[in-house]
N, C-alpha and C. Protein backbone atom coordinates (compact mmCIF):
# COMPACT_ATOMS: atom_id res chain seq x y z
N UNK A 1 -91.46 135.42 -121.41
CA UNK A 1 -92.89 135.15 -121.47
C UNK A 1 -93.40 134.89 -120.05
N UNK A 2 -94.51 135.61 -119.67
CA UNK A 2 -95.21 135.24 -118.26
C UNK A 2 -95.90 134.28 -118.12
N UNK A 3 -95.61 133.38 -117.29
CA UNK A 3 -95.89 131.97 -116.95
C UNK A 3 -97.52 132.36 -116.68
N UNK A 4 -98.72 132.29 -117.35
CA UNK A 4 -99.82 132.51 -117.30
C UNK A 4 -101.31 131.62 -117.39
N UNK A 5 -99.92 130.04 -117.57
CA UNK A 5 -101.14 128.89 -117.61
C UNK A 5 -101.84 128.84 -116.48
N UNK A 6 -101.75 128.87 -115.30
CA UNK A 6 -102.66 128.50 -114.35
C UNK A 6 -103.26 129.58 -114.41
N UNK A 7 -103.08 130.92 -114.66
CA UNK A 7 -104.29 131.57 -114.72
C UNK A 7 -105.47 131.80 -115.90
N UNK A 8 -104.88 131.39 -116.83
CA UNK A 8 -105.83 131.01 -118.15
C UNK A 8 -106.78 130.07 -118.08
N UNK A 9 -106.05 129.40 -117.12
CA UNK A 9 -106.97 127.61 -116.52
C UNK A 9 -108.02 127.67 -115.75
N UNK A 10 -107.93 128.89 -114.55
CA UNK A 10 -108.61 129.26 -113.97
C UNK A 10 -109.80 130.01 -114.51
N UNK A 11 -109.22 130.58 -115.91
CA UNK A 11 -110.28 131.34 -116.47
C UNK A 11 -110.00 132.87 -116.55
N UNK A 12 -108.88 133.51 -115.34
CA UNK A 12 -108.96 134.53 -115.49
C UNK A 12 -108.34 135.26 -117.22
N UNK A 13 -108.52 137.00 -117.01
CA UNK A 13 -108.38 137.43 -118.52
C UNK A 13 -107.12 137.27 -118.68
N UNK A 14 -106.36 137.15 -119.49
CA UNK A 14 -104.49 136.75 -119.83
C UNK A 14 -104.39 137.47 -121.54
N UNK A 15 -103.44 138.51 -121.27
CA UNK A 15 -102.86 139.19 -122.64
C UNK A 15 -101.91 139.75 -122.04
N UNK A 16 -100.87 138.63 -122.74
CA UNK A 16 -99.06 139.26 -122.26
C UNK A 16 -99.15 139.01 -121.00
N UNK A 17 -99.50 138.44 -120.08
CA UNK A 17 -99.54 138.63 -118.87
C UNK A 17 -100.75 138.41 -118.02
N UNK A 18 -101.16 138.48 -116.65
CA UNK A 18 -102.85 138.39 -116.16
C UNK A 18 -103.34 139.90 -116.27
N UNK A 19 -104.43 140.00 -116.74
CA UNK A 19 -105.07 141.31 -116.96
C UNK A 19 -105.59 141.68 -115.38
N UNK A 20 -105.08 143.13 -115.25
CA UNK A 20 -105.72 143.62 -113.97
C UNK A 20 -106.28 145.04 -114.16
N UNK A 21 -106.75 145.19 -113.32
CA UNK A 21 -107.10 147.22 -113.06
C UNK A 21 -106.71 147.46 -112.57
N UNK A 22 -107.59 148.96 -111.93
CA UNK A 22 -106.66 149.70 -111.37
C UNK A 22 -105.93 149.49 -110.06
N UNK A 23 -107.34 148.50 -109.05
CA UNK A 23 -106.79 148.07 -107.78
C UNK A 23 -106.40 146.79 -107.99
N UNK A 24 -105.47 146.64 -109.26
CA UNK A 24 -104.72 145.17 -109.58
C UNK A 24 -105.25 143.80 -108.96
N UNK A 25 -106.99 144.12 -109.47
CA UNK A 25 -108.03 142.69 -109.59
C UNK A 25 -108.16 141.79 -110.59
N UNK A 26 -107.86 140.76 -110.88
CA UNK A 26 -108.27 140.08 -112.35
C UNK A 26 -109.44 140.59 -112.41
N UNK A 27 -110.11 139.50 -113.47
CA UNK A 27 -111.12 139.44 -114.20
C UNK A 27 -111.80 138.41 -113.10
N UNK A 28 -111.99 138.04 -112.28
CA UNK A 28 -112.61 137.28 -111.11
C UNK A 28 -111.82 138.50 -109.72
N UNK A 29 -113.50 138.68 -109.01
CA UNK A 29 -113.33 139.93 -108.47
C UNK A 29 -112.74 139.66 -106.99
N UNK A 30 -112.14 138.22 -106.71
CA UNK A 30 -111.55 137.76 -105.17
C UNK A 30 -110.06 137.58 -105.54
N UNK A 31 -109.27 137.85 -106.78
CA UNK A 31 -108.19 137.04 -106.78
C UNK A 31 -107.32 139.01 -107.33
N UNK A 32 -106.53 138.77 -107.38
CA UNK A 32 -105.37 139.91 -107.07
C UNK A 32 -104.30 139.59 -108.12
N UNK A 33 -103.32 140.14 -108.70
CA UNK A 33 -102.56 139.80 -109.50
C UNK A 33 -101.01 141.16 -109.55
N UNK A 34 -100.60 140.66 -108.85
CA UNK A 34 -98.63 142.30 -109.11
C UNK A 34 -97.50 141.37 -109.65
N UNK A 35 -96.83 142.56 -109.37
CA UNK A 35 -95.23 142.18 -110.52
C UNK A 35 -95.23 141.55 -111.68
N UNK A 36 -94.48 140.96 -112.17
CA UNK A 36 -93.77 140.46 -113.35
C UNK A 36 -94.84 139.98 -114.28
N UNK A 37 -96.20 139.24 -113.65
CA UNK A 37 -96.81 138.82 -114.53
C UNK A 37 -98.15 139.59 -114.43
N UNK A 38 -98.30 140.51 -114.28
CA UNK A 38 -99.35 141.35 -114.05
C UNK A 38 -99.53 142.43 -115.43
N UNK A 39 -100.71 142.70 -116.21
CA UNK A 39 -100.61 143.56 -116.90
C UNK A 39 -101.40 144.43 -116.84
N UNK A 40 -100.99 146.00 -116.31
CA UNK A 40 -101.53 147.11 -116.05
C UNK A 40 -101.90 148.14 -116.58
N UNK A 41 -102.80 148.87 -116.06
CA UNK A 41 -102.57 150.50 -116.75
C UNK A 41 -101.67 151.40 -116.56
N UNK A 42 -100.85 151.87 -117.11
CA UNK A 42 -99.69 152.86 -116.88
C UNK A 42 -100.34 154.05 -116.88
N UNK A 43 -99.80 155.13 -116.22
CA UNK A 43 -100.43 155.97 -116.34
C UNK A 43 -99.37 156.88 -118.03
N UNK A 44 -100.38 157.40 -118.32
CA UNK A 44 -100.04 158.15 -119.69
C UNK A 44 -99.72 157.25 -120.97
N UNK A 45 -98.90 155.97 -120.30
CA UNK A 45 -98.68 155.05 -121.34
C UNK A 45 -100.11 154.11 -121.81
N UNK A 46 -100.80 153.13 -121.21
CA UNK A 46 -101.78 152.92 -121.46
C UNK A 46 -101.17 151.34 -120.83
N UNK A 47 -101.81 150.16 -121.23
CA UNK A 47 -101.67 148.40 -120.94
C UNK A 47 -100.27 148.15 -121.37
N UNK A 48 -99.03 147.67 -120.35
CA UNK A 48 -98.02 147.20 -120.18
C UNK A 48 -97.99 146.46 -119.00
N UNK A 49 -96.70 145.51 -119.33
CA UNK A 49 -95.92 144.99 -117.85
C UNK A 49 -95.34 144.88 -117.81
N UNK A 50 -94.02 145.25 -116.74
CA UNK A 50 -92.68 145.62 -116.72
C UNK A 50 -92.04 144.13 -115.37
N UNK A 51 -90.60 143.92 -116.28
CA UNK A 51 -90.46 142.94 -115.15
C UNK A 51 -89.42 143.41 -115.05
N UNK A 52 -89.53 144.12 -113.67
CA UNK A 52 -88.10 144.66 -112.89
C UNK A 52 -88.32 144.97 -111.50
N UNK A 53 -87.69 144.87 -110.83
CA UNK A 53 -87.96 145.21 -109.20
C UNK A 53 -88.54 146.52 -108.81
N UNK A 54 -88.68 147.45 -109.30
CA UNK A 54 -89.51 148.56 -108.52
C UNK A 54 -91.23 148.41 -109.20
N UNK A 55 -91.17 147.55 -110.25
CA UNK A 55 -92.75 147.24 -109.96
C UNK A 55 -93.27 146.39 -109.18
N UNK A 56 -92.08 144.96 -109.19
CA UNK A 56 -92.51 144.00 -108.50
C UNK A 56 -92.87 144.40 -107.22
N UNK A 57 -91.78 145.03 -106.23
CA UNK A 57 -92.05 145.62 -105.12
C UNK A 57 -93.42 146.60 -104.77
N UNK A 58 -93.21 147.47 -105.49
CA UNK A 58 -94.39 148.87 -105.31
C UNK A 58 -95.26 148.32 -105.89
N UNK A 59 -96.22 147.50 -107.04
CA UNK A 59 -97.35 146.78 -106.93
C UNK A 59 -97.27 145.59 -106.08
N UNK A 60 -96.89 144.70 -105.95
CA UNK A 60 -96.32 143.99 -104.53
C UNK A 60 -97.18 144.62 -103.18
N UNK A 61 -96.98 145.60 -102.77
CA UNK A 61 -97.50 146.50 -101.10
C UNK A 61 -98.82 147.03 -102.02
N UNK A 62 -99.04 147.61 -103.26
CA UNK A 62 -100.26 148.56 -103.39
C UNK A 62 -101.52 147.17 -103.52
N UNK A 63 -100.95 145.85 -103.93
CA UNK A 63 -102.00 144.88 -103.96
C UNK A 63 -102.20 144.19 -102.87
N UNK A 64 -102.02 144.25 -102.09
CA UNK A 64 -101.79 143.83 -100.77
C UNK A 64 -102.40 145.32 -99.90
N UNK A 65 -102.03 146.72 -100.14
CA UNK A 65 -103.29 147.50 -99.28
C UNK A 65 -104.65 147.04 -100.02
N UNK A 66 -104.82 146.82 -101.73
CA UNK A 66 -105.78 146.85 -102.08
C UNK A 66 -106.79 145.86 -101.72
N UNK A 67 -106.17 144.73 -101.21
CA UNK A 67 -107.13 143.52 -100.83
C UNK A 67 -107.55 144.11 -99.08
N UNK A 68 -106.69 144.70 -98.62
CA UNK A 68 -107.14 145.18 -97.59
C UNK A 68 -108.25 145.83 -97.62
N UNK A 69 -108.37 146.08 -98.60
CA UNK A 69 -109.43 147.21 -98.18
C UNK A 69 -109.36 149.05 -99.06
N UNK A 70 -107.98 149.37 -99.24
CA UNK A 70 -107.56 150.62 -99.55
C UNK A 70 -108.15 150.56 -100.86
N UNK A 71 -109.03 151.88 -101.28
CA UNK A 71 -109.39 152.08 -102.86
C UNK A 71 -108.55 153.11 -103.43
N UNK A 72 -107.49 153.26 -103.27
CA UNK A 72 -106.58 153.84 -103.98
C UNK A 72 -105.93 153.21 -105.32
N UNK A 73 -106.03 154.01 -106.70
CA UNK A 73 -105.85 153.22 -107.87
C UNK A 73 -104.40 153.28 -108.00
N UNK A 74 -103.83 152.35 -108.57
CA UNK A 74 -102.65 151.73 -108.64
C UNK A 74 -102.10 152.40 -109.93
N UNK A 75 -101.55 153.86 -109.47
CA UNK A 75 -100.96 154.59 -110.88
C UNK A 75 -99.40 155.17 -110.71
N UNK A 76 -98.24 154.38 -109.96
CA UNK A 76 -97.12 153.85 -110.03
C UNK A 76 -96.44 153.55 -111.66
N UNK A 77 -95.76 154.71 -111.93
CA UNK A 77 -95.24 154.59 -113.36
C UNK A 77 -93.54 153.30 -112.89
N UNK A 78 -93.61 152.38 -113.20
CA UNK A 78 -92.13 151.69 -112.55
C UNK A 78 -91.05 152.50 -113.48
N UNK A 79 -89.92 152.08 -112.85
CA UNK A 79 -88.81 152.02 -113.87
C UNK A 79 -87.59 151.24 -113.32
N UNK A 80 -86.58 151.24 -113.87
CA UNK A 80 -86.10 149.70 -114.29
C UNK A 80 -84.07 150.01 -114.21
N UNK A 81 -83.34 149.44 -113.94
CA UNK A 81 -82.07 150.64 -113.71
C UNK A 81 -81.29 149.49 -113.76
N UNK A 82 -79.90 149.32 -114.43
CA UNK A 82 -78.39 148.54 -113.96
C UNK A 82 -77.23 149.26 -113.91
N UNK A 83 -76.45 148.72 -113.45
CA UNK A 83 -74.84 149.83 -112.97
C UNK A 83 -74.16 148.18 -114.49
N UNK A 84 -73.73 149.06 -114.67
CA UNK A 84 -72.29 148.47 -116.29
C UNK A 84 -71.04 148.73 -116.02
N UNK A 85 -70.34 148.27 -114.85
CA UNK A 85 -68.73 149.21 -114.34
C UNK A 85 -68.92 150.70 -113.64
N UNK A 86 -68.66 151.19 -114.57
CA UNK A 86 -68.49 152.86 -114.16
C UNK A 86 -69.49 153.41 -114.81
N UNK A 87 -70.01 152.72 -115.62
CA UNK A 87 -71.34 153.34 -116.01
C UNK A 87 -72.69 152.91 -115.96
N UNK A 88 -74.07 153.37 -115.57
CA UNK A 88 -75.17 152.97 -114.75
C UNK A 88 -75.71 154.18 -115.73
N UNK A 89 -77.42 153.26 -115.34
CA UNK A 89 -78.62 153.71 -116.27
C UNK A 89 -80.29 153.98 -115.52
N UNK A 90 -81.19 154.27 -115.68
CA UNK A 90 -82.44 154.15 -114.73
C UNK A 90 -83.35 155.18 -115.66
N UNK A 91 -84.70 153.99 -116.38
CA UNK A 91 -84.82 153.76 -117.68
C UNK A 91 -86.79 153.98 -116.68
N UNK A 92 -87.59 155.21 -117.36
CA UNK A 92 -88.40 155.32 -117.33
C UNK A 92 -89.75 154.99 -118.84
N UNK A 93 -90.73 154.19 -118.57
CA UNK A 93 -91.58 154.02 -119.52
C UNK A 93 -91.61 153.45 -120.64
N UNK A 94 -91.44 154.17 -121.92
CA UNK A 94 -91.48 152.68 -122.89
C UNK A 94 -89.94 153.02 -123.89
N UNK A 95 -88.86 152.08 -123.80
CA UNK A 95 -87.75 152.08 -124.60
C UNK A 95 -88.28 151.89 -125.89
N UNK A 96 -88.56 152.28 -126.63
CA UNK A 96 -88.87 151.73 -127.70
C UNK A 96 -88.83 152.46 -129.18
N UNK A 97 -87.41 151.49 -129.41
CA UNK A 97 -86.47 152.16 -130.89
C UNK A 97 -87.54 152.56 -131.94
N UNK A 98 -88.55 152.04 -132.05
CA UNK A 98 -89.17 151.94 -133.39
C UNK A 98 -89.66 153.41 -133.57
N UNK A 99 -90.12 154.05 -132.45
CA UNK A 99 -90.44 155.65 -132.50
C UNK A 99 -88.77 156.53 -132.75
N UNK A 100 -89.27 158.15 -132.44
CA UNK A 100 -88.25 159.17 -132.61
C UNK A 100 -87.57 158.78 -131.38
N UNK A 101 -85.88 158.88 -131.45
CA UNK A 101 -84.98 158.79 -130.57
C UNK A 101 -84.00 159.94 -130.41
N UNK A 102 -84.29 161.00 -129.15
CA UNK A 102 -83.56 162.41 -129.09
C UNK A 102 -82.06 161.97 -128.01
N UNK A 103 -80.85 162.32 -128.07
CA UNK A 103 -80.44 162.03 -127.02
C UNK A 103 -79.56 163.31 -126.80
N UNK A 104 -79.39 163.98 -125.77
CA UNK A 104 -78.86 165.15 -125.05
C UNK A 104 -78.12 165.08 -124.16
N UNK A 105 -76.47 164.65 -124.78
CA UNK A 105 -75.27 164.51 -124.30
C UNK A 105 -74.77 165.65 -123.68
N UNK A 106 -74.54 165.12 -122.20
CA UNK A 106 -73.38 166.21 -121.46
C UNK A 106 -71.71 165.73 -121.97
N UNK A 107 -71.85 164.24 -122.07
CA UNK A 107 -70.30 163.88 -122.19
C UNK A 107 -71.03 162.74 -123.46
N UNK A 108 -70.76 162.57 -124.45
CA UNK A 108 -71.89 161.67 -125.77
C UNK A 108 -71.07 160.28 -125.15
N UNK A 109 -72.20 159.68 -124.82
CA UNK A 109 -72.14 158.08 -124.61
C UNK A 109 -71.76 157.96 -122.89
N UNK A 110 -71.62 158.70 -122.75
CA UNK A 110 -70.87 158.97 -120.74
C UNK A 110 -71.68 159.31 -120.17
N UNK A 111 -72.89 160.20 -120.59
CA UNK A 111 -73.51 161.06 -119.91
C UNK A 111 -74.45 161.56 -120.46
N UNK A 112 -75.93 161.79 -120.34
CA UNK A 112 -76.56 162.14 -120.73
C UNK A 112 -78.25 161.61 -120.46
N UNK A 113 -78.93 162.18 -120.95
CA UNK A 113 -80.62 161.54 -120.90
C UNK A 113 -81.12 161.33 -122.57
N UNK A 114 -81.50 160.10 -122.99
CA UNK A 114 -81.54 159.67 -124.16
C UNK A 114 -83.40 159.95 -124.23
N UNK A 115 -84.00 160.49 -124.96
CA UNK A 115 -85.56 160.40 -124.94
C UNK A 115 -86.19 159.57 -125.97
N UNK A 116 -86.82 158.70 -125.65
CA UNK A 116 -87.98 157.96 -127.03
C UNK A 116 -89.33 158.63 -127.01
N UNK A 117 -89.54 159.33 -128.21
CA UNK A 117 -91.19 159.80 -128.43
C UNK A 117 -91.94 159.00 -129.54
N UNK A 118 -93.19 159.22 -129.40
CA UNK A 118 -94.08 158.99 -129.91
C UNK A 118 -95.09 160.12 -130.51
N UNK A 119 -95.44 159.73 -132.06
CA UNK A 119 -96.55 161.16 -132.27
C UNK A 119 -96.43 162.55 -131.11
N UNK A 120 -94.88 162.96 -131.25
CA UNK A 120 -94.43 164.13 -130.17
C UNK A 120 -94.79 164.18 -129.41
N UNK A 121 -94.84 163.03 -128.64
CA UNK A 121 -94.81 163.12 -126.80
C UNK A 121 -93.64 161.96 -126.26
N UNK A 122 -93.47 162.24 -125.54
CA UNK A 122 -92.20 161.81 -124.39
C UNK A 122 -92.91 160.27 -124.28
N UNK A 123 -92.19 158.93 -124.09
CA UNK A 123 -92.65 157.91 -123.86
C UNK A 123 -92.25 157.04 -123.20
N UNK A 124 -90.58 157.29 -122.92
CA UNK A 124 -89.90 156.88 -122.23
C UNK A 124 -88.28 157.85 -122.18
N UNK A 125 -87.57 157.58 -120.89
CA UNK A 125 -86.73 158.40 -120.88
C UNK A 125 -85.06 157.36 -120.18
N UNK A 126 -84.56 157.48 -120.75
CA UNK A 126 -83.20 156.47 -120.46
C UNK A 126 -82.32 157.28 -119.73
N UNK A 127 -81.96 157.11 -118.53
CA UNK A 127 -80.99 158.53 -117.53
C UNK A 127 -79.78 157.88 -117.52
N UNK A 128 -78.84 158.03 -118.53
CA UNK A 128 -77.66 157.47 -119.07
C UNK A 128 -76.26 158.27 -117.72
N UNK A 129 -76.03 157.45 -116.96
CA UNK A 129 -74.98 158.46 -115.88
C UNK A 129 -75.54 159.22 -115.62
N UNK A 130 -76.90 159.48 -115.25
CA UNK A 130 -77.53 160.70 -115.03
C UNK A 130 -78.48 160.40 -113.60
N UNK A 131 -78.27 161.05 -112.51
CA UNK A 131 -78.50 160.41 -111.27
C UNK A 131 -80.19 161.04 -110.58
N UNK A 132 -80.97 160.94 -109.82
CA UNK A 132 -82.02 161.93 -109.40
C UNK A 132 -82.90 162.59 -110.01
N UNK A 133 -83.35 161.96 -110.97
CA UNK A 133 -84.16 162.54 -112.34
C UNK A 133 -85.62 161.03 -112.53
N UNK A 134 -85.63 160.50 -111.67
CA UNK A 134 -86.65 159.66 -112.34
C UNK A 134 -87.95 160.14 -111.98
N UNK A 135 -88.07 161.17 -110.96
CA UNK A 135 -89.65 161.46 -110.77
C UNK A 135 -89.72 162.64 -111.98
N UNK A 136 -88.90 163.59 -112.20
CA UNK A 136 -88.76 164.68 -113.25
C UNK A 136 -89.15 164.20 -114.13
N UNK A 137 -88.50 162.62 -114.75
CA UNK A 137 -88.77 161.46 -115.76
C UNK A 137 -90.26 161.42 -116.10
N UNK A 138 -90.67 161.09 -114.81
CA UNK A 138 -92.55 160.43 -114.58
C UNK A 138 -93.15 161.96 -115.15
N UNK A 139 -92.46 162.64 -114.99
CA UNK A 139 -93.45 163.73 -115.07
C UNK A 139 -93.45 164.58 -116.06
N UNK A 140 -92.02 164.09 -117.10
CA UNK A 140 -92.25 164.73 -118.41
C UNK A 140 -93.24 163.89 -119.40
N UNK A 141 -93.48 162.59 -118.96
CA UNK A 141 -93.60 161.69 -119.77
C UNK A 141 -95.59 161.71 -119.07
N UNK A 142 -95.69 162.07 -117.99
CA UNK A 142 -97.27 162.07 -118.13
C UNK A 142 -97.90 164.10 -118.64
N UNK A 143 -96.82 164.70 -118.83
CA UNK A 143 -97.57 165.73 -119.59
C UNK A 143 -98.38 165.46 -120.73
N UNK A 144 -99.01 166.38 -121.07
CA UNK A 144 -100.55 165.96 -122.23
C UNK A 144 -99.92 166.97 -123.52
N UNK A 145 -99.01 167.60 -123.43
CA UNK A 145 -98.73 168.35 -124.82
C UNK A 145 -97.88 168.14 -125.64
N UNK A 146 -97.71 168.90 -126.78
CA UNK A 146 -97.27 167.67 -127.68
C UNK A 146 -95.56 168.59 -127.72
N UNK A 147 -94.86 167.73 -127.95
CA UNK A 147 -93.18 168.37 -128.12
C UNK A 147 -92.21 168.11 -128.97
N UNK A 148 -91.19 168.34 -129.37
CA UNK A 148 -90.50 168.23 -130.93
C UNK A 148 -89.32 167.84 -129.86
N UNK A 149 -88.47 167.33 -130.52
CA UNK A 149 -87.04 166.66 -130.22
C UNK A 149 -86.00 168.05 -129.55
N UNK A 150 -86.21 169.07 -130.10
CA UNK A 150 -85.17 169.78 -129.62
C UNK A 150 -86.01 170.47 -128.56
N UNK A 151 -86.87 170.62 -128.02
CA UNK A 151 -87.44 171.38 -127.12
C UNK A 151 -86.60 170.78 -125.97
N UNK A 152 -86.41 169.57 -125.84
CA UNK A 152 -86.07 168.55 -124.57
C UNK A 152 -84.66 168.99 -124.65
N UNK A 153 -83.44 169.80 -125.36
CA UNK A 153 -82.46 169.73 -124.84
C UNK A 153 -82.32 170.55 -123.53
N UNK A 154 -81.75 170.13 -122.45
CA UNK A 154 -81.52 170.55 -121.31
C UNK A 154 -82.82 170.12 -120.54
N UNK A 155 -83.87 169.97 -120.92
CA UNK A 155 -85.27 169.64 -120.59
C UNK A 155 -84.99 168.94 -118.78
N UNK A 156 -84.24 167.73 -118.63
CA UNK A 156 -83.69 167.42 -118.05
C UNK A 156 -82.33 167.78 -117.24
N UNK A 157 -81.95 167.89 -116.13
CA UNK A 157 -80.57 168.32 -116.16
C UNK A 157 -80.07 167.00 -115.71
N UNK A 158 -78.61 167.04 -116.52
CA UNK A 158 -77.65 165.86 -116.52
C UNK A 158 -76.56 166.41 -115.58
């Protein structure tokens, strides 16, 4: 849970987190809000917040140009990664069992890219031993058309 009392106190907006836009502003237009407790627009996904180091970091610097001054909108898809021994993972967008779950084994359980969809689109993508694929990731998952489970085999290369 994101520690969000002092900003509720303050007044700013708080759901799951401090509500921001695109140049990661609260709801009071002097105060700024990144990482862990920040809740954003994803791009393709829609209002989330991810607590893992490549958001913390990369909204971290984009809220910090943004108070500078930079109007560039803050559309950084994060993703999220651990090493398990000999086996390592790096997990784009939304994991989430409750939708369709495709997975497209090079070696089953060793290797592979696991996909979660939604109403047939890509929503998140799990790179199971699967190395250099997370922008490929970002970019199956912000396409606009709609796709069936087997289209994605090989979709990715493992």
């Amino acid at each position: 849970m994101p520690n969000t009392e002092l900003a509720q106190e303050a007044g700013l907006a708080v759901e799951d987190g401090i509500v921001v836009d695109s140049s990661l502003r609260t709801s009071h237009p002097h105060v700024f809000a990144a990482g862990d407790v920040a809740r954003f627009d994803a791009p393709s996904l829609g209002r989330m917040r991810v607590e893992h180091e490549d958001n913390a970091v990369t909204m971290g610097h984009a809220a910090g140009r943004a108070m500078a001054g930079d109007p560039a909108a803050y559309s950084h898809l994060p993703y999220f990664y651990s090493d398990l021994f000999e086996l390592g993972y790096e997990a784009v967008g939304q994991m989430d069992p409750r939708g369709e779950i495709f997975a497209d084994w090079k070696e089953p359980f060793r290797q592979g890219v696991v996909y979660y969809l939604r109403d047939r689109r890509v929503r998140g993508v799990l790179l199971w031993n699967t190395w250099d694929q997370v922008d490929a990731a970002r970019s199956l998952i912000a396409e606009p058309g709609l796709v069936g489970a087997t289209e994605l085999v090989g979709r990715l290369p493992v």
